[in-house]
C-alpha atoms as a PDB file:
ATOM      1  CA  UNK A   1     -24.590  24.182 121.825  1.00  0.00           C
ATOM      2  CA  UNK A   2     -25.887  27.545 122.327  1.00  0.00           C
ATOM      3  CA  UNK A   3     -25.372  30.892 119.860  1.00  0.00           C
ATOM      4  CA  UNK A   4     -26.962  34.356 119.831  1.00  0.00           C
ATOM      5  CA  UNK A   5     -27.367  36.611 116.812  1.00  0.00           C
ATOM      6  CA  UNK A   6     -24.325  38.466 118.018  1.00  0.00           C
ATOM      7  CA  UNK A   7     -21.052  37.605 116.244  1.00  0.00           C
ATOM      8  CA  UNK A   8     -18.017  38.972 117.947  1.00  0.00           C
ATOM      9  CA  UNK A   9     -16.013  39.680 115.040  1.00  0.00           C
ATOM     10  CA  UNK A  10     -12.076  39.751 115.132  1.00  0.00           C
ATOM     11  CA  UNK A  11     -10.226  43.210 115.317  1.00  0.00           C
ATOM     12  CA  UNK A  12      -9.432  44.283 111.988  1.00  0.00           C
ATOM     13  CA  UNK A  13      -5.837  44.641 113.058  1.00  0.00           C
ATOM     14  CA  UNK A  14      -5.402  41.320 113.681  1.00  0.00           C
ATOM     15  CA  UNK A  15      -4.634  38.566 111.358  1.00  0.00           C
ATOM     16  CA  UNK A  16      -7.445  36.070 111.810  1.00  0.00           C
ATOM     17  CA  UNK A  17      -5.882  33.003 112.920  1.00  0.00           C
ATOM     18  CA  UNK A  18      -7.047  29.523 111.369  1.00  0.00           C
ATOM     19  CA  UNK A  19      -8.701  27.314 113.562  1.00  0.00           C
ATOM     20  CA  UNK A  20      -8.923  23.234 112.615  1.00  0.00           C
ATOM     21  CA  UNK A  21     -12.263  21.904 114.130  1.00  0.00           C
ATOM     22  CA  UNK A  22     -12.177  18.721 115.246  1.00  0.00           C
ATOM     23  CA  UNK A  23     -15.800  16.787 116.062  1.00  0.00           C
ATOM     24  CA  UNK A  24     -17.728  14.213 114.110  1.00  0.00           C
ATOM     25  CA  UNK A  25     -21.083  15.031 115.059  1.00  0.00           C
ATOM     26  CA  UNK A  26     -22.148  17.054 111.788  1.00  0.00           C
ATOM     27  CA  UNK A  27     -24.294  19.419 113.137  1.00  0.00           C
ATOM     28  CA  UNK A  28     -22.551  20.569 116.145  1.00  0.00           C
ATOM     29  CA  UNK A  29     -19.419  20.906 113.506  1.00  0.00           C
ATOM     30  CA  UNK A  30     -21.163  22.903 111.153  1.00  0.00           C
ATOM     31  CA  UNK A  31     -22.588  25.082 113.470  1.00  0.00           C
ATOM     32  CA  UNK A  32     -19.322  26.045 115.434  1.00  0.00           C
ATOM     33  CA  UNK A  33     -17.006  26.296 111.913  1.00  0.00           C
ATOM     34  CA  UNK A  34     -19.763  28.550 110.415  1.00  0.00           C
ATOM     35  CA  UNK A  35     -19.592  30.963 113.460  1.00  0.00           C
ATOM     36  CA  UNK A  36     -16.344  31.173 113.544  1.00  0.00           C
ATOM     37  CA  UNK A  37     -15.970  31.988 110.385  1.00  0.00           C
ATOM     38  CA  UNK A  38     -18.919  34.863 110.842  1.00  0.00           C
ATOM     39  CA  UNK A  39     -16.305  35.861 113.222  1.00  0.00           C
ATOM     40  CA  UNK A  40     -13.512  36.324 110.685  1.00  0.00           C
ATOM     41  CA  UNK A  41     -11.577  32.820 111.512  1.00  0.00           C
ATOM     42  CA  UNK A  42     -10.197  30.718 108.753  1.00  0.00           C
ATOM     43  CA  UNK A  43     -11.544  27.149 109.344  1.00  0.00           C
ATOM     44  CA  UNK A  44     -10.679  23.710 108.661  1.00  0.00           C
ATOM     45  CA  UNK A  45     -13.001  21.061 109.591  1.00  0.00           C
ATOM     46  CA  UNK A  46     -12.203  17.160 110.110  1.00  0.00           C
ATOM     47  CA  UNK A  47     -14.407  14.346 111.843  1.00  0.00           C
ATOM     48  CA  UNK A  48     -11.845  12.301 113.109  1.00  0.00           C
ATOM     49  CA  UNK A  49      -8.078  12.590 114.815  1.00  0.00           C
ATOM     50  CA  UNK A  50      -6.885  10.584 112.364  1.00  0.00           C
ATOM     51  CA  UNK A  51      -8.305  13.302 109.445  1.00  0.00           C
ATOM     52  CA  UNK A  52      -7.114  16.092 111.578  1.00  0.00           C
ATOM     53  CA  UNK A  53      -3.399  14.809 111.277  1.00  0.00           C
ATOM     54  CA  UNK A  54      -3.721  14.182 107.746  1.00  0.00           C
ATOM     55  CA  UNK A  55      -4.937  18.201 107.807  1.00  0.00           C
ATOM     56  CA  UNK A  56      -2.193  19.079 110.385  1.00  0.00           C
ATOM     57  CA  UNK A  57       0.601  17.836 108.006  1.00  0.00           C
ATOM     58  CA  UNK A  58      -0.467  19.377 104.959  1.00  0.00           C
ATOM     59  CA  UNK A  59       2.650  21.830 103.649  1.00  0.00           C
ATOM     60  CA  UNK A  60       0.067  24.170 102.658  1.00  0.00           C
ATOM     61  CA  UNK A  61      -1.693  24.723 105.671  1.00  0.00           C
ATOM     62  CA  UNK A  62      -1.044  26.207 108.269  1.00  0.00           C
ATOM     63  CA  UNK A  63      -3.158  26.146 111.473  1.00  0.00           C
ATOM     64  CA  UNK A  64      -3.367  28.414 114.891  1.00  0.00           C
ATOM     65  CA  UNK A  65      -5.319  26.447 116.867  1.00  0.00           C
ATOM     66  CA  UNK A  66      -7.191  23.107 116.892  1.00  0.00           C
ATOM     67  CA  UNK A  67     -10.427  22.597 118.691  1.00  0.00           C
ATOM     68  CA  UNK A  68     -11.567  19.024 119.159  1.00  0.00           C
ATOM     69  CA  UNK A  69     -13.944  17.238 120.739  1.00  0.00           C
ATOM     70  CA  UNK A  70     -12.524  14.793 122.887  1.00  0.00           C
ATOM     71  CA  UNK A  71     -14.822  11.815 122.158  1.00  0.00           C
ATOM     72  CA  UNK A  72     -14.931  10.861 118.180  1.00  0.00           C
ATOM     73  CA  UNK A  73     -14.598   7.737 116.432  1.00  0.00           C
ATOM     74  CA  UNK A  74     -11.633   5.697 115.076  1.00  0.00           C
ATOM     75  CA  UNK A  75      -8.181   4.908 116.909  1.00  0.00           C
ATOM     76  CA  UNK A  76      -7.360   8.483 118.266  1.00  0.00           C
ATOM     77  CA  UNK A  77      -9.959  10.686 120.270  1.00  0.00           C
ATOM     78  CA  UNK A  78      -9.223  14.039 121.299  1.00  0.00           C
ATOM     79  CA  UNK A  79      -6.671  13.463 123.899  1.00  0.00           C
ATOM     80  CA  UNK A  80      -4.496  11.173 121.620  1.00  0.00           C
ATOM     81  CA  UNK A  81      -5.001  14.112 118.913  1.00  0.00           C
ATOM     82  CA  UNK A  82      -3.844  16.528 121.397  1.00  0.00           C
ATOM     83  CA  UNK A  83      -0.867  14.353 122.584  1.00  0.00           C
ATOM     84  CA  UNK A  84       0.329  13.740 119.220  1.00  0.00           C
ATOM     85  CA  UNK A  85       0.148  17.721 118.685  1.00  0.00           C
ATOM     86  CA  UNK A  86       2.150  18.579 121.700  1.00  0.00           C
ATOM     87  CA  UNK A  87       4.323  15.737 120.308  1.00  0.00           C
ATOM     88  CA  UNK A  88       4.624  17.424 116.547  1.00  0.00           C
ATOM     89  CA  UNK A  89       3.587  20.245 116.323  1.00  0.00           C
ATOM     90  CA  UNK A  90       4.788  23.007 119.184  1.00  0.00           C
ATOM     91  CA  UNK A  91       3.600  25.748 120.308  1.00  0.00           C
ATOM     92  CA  UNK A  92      -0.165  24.736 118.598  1.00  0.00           C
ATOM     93  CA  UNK A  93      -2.537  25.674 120.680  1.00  0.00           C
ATOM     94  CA  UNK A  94      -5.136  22.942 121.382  1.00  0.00           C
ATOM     95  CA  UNK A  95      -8.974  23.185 123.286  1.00  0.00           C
ATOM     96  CA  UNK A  96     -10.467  20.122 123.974  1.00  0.00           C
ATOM     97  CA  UNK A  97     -14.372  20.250 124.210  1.00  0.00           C
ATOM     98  CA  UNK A  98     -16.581  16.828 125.907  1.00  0.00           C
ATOM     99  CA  UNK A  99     -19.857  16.366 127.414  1.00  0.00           C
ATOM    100  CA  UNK A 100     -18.495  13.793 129.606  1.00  0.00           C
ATOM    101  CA  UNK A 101     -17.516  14.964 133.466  1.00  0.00           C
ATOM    102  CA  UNK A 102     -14.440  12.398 133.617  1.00  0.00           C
ATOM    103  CA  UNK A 103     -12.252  14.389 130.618  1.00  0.00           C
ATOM    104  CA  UNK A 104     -11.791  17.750 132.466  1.00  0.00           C
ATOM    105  CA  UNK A 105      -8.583  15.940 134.224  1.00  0.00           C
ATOM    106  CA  UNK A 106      -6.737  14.726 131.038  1.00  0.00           C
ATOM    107  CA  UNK A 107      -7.853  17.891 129.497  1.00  0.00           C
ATOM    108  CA  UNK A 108      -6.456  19.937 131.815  1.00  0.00           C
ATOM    109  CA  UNK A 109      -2.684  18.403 131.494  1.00  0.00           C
ATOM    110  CA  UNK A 110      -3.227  18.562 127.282  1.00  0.00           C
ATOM    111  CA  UNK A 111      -4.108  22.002 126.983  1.00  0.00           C
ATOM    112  CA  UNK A 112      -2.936  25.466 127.539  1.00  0.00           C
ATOM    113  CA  UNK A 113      -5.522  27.504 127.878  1.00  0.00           C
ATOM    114  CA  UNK A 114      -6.977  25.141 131.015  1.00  0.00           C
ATOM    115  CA  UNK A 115      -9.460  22.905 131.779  1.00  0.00           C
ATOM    116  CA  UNK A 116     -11.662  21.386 129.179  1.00  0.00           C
ATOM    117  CA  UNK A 117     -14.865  23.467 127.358  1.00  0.00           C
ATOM    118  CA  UNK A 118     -17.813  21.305 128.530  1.00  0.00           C
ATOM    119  CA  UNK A 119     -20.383  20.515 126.048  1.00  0.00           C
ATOM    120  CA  UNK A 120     -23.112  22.353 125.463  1.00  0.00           C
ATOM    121  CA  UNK A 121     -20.524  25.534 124.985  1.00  0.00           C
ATOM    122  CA  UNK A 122     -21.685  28.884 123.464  1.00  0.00           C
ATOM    123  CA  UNK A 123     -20.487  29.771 120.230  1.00  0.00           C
ATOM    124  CA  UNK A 124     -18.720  33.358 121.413  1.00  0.00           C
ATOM    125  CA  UNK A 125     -16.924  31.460 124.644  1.00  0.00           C
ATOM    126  CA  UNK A 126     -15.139  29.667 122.017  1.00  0.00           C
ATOM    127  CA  UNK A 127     -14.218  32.878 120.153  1.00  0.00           C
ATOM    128  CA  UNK A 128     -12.928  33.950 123.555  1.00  0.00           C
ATOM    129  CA  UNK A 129     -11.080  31.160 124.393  1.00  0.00           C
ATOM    130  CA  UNK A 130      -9.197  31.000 120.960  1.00  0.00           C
ATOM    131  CA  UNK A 131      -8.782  34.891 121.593  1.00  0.00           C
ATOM    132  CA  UNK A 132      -6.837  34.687 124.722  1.00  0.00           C
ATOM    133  CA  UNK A 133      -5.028  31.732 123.296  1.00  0.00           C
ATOM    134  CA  UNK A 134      -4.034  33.845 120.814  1.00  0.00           C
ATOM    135  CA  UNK A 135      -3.156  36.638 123.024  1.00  0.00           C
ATOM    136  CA  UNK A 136      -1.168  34.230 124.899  1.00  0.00           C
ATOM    137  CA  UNK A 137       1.224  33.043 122.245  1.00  0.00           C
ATOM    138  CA  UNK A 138       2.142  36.720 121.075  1.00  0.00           C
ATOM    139  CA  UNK A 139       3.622  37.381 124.120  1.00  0.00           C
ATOM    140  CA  UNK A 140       5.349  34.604 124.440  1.00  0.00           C
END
């Protein structure tokens, strides 16, 4: 995962959406929830699907959009996570992130915004890709 020393910050008449990220690899985790929130996102972190429900059905959050990697440990991996979203949770907007060539398929049916992000991603594509999400969903 690649960043630069340029944050693209949010437009200060937006809200900042929250963003739940999903991945158990610490590092790659920390270093994508700390630029986001550089970038004036609210964050929630999780290592596994199974967390990220628990996170998901909390009555006092409330979450924009969750970005998961697709491989993780446990029973659910990112395409279960973002099955039982589209399942419970409408109109969240899910990206699904994987180093591995065979997910762009599934990903592509789970997610809105199209095809999977493919591993190593830059920090500000993500903050573009959660932009036009959000761009998406107001005019809908």
């Amino acid at each position: 995962m690649s960043t630069t020393s340029t944050n693209i910050p949010l437009r200060a008449d937006a809200p900042a959406p929250t963003v739940l990220v999903v991945e158990d690899e610490v590092l790659i985790r920390l270093v994508i929830a700390d630029y986001l929130r550089e970038c004036g996102y609210k964050v929630h972190e999780a290592v596994s699907g199974e967390e990220a429900i628990a996170i998901l059905q909390a009555p006092e959050v409330s979450i924009d959009v969750v970005f998961s990697d697709v491989e993780m440990p446990g029973d659910m991996d990112g395409f279960a996570l973002a099955r039982w979203v589209r399942a419970n949770k409408p109109g969240l907007q899910v990206i699904l992130t994987s180093g591995a060539e065979r997910s762009a398929d599934i990903a592509a049916t789970l997610c809105e915004a199209g095809p999977l992000m493919k591993k190593p991603y830059a920090s500000q594509d993500v903050v573009e890709r959660i932009r036009q999400l959000a761009a998406r969903a107001k005019l809908s």
